[in-house]
Protein backbone atom coordinates (compact mmCIF):
# COMPACT_ATOMS: atom_id res chain seq x y z
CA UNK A 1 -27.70 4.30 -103.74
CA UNK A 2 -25.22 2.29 -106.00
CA UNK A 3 -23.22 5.61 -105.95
CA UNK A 4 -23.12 6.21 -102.27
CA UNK A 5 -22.08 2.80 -101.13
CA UNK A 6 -19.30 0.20 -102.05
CA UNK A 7 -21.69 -2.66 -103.49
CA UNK A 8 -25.30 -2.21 -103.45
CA UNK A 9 -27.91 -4.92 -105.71
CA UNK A 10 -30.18 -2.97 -107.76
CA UNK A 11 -33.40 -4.22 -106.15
CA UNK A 12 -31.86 -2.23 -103.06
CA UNK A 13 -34.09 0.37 -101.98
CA UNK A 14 -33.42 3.47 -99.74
CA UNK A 15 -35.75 6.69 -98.80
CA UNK A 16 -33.32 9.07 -98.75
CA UNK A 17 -29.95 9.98 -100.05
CA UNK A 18 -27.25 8.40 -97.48
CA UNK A 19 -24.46 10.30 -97.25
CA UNK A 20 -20.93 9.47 -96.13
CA UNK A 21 -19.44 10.31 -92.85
CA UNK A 22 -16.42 12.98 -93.41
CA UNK A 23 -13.48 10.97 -94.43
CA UNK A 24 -15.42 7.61 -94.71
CA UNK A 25 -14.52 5.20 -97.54
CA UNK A 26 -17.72 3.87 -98.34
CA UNK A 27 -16.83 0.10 -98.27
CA UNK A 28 -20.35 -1.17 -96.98
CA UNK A 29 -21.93 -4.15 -99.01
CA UNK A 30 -25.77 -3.91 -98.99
CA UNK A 31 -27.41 -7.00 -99.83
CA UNK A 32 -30.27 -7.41 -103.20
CA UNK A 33 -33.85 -6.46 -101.90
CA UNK A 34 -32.64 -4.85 -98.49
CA UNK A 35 -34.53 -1.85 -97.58
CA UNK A 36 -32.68 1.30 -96.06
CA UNK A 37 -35.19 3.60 -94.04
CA UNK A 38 -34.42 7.49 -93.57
CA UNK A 39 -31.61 9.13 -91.92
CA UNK A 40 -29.19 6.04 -91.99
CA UNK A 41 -25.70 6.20 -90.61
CA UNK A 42 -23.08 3.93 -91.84
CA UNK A 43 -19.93 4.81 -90.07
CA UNK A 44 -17.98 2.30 -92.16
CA UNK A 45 -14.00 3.03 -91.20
CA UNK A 46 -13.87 -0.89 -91.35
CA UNK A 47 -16.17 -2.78 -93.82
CA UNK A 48 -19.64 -3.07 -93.13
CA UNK A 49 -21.89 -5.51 -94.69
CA UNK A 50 -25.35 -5.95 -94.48
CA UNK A 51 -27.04 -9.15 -95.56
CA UNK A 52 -30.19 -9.82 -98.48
CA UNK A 53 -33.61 -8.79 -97.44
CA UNK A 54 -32.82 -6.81 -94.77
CA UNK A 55 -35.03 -4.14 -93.30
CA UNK A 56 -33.06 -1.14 -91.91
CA UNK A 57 -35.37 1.33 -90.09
CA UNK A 58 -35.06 5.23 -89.90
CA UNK A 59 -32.77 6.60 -87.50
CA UNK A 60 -30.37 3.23 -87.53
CA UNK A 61 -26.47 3.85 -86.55
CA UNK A 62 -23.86 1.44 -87.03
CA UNK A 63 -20.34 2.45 -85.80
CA UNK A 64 -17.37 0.98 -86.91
CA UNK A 65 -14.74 3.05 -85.18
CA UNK A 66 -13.22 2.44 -82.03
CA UNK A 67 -11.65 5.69 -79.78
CA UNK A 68 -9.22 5.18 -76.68
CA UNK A 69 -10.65 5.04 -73.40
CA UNK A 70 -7.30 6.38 -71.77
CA UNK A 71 -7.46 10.59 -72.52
CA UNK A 72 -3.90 10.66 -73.37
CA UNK A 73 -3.99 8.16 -76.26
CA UNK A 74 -7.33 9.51 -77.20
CA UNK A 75 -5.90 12.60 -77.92
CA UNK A 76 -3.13 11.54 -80.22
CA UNK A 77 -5.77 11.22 -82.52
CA UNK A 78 -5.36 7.35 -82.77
CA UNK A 79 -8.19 5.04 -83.25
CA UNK A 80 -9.16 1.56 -84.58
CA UNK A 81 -12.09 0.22 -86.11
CA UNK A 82 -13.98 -3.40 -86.27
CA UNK A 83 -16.42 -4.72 -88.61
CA UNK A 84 -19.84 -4.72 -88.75
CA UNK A 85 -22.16 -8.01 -90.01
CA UNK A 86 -25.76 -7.86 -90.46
CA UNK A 87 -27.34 -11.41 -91.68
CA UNK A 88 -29.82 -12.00 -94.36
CA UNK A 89 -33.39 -11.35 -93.80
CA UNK A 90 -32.73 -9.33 -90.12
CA UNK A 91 -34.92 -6.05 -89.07
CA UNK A 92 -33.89 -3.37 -87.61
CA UNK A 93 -36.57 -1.16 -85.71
CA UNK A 94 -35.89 2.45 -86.17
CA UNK A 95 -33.21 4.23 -83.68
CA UNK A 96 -31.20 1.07 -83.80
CA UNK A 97 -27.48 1.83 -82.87
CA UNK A 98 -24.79 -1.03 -83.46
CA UNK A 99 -21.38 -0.75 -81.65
CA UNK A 100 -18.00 -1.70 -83.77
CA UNK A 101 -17.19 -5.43 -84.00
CA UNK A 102 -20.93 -7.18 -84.08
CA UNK A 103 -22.48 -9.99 -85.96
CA UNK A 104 -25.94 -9.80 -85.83
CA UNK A 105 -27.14 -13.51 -86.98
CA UNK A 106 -29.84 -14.69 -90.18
CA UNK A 107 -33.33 -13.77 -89.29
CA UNK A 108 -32.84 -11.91 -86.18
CA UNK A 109 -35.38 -9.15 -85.48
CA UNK A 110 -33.48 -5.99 -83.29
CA UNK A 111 -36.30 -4.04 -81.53
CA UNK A 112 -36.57 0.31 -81.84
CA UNK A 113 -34.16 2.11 -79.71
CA UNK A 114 -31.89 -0.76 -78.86
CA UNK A 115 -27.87 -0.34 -78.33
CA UNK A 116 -26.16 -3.62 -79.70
CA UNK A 117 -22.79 -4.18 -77.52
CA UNK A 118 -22.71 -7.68 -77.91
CA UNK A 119 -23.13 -10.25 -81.03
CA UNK A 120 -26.88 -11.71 -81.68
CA UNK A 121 -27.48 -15.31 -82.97
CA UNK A 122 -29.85 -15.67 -85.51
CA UNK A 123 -34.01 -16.50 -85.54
CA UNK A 124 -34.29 -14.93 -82.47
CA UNK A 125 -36.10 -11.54 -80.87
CA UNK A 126 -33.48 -8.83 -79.51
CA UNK A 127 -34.04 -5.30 -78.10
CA UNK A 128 -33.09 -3.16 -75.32
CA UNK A 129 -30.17 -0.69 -73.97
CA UNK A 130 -27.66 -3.02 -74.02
CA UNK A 131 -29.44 -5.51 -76.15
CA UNK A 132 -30.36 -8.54 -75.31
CA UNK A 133 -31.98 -11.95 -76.45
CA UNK A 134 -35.50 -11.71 -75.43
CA UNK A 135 -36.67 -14.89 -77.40
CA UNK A 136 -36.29 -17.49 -80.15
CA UNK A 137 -38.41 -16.62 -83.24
CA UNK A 138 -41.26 -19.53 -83.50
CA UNK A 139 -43.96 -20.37 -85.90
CA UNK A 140 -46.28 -18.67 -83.09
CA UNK A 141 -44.77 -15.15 -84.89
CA UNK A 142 -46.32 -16.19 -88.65
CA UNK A 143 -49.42 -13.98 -89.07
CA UNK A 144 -50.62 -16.23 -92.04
CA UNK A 145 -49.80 -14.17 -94.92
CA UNK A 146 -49.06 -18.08 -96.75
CA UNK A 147 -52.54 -19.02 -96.09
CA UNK A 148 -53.66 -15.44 -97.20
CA UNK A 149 -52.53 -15.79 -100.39
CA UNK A 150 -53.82 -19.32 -100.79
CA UNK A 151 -57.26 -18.04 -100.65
CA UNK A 152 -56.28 -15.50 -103.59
């Protein structure tokens, strides 16, 4: 992976070979024991960075650039692009798709299938087309894998 992105730790694992978009730089930062499912698509034409510990289903899009609404300007082949942030220890179900500019915050789980328009605070459950805030992430969510080990 270290070869395919701009920074990547070496505990950094991925199922299959990402591959650049045409003309893409490459300048995504992929945090020490993150996880990068199948099929990935990091259209990085501004920096993306991705957090520690963070699970990145298959199928997940993130889109950096930004295309004219207006037909005419679209057309002169102008565009723009925004960063993309994903916090430490965040999930992303597969078939995620994140829209230029966003911050998704520490912790924050993004459910399968769901378009991210808008920035997400962190510890909290998101999903949906556009995505929303469906919940804050509690102790309730623990499924006692502490105590589990305890017992060992």
């Amino acid at each position: 992976m270290r070869g395919h992105v701009g920074s990547a730790s070496s505990s950094t694992t991925q199922i299959q070979t990402m591959r650049p978009p045409n003309g893409a730089s490459w300048t995504n930062c992929i945090g020490a024991g993150s996880f990068v499912n199948c099929h990935a698509y990091l259209m990085d034409c501004a920096p993306i960075t991705i957090g520690e510990r963070v699970f990145i289903g298959p199928n997940c899009s993130m889109y950096t650039a930004i295309h004219p609404i207006d037909a005419k300007e679209r057309n002169t082949e102008l565009e723009r692009a925004e960063p993309i942030v994903v916090g430490d220890d965040c999930w992303l179900g597969g078939n995620v798709t994140i829209c230029p500019g966003i911050t998704i915050g520490k912790g924050t789980v993004v459910g399968a299938g769901s378009v991210v328009t808008r920035d997400i605070p962190a510890g909290v459950v998101a999903a949906g087309n556009p995505c929303r805030v469906l919940r804050s992430i509690t102790d309730a969510d623990r499924v006692g894998l502490e105590s589990h080990e305890q017992g060992r």
